[in-house]
Protein backbone atom coordinates (compact mmCIF):
# COMPACT_ATOMS: atom_id res chain seq x y z
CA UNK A 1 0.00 0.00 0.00
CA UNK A 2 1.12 3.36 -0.72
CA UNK A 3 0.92 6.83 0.44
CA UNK A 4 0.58 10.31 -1.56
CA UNK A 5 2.53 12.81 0.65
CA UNK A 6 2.08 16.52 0.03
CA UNK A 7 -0.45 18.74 -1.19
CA UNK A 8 -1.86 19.51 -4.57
CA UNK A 9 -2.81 23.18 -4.72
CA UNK A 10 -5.06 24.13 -7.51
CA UNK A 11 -3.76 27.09 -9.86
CA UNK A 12 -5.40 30.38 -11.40
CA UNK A 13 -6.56 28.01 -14.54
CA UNK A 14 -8.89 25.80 -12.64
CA UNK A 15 -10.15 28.13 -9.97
CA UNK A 16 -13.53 29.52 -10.00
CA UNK A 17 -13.78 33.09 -11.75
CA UNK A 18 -15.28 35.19 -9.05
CA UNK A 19 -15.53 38.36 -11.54
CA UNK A 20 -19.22 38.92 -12.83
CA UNK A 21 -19.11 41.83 -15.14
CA UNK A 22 -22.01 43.97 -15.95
CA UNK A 23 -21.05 43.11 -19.47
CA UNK A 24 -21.51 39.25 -19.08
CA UNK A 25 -24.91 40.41 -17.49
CA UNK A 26 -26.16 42.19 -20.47
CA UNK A 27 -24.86 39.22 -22.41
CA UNK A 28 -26.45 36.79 -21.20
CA UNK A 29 -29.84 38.76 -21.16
CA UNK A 30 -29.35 39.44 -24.99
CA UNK A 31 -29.07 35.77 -25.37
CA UNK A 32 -31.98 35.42 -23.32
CA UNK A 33 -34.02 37.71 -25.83
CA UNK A 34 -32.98 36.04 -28.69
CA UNK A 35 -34.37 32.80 -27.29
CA UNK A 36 -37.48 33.73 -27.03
CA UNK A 37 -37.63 35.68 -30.13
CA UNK A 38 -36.94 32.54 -31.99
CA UNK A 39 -39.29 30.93 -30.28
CA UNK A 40 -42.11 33.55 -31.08
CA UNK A 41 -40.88 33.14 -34.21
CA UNK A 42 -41.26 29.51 -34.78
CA UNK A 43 -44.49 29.35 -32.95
CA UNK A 44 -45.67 31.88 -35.35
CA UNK A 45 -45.57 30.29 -38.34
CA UNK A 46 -47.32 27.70 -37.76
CA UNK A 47 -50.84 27.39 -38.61
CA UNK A 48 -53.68 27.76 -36.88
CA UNK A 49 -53.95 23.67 -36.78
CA UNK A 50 -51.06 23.49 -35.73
CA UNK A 51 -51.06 25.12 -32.76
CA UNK A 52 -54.82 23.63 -31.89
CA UNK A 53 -52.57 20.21 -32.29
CA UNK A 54 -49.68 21.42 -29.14
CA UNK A 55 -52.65 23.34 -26.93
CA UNK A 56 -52.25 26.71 -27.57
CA UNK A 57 -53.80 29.73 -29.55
CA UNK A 58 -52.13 32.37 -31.57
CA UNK A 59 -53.43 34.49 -28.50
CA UNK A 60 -51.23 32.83 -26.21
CA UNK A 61 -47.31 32.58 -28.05
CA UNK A 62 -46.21 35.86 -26.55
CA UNK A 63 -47.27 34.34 -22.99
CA UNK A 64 -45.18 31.27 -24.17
CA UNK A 65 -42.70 32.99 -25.58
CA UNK A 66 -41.95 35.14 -22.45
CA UNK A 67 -42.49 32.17 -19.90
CA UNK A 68 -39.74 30.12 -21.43
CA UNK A 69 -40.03 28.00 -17.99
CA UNK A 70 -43.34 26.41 -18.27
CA UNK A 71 -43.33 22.87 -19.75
CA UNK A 72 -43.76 22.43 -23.65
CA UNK A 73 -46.24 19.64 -22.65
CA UNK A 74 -49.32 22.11 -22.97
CA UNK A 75 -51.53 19.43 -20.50
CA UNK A 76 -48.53 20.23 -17.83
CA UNK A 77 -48.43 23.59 -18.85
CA UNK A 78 -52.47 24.15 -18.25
CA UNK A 79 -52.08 22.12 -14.99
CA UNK A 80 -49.43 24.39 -13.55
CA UNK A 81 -52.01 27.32 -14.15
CA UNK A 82 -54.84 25.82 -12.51
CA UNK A 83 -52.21 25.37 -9.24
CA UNK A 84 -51.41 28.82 -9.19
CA UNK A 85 -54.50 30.09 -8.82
C-alpha cells in the first residue's frame, strides 16, 4: 500500500472566476431575448392547426414565448395554471 505525501494546490486556470461583469450580465440577457424571439418566431408560423394540435392559440405565443419556464407539454403547462391560482 502506498501513500501520496504533500499537497496539490489548484492554480489560477482551474479556480472559479469570481468576476461577474455587468457586461456578461447584459450578455447573457441578450441571449436570453434572442431565445425567445426565436421561439415567437417559430411558434408563429405555424398554422392555426397546428397550434390547436400542441394546446395553444395564436393568443397565447407571446405568454409562451416570455415564460420560457413552463413545460412544452401544454396538458402540464395548463395544470401548472390551474395550481397557481
Amino acid at each position: 500500500m502506498s501513500t501520496i505525501q504533500g499537497s496539490t494546490e489548484l492554480g489560477p486556470a482551474t479556480a472559479k472566476r469570481q468576476v461577474y461583469s455587468p457586461l456578461e450580465a447584459y450578455w447573457y440577457a441578450f441571449q436570453e431575448w434572442r431565445k425567445r424571439e426565436k421561439l415567437r418566431t417559430e411558434l408563429c408560423r405555424l398554422t392555426d392547426f397546428e397550434l390547436e394540435d400542441i394546446g395553444i392559440t395564436r393568443g397565447e405565443i407571446d405568454y409562451i414565448a416570455s415564460n420560457r419556464s413552463i413545460s412544452p407539454d401544454p396538458l402540464r403547462w395548463m395544470s401548472d395554471i390551474a395550481t397557481r391560482s
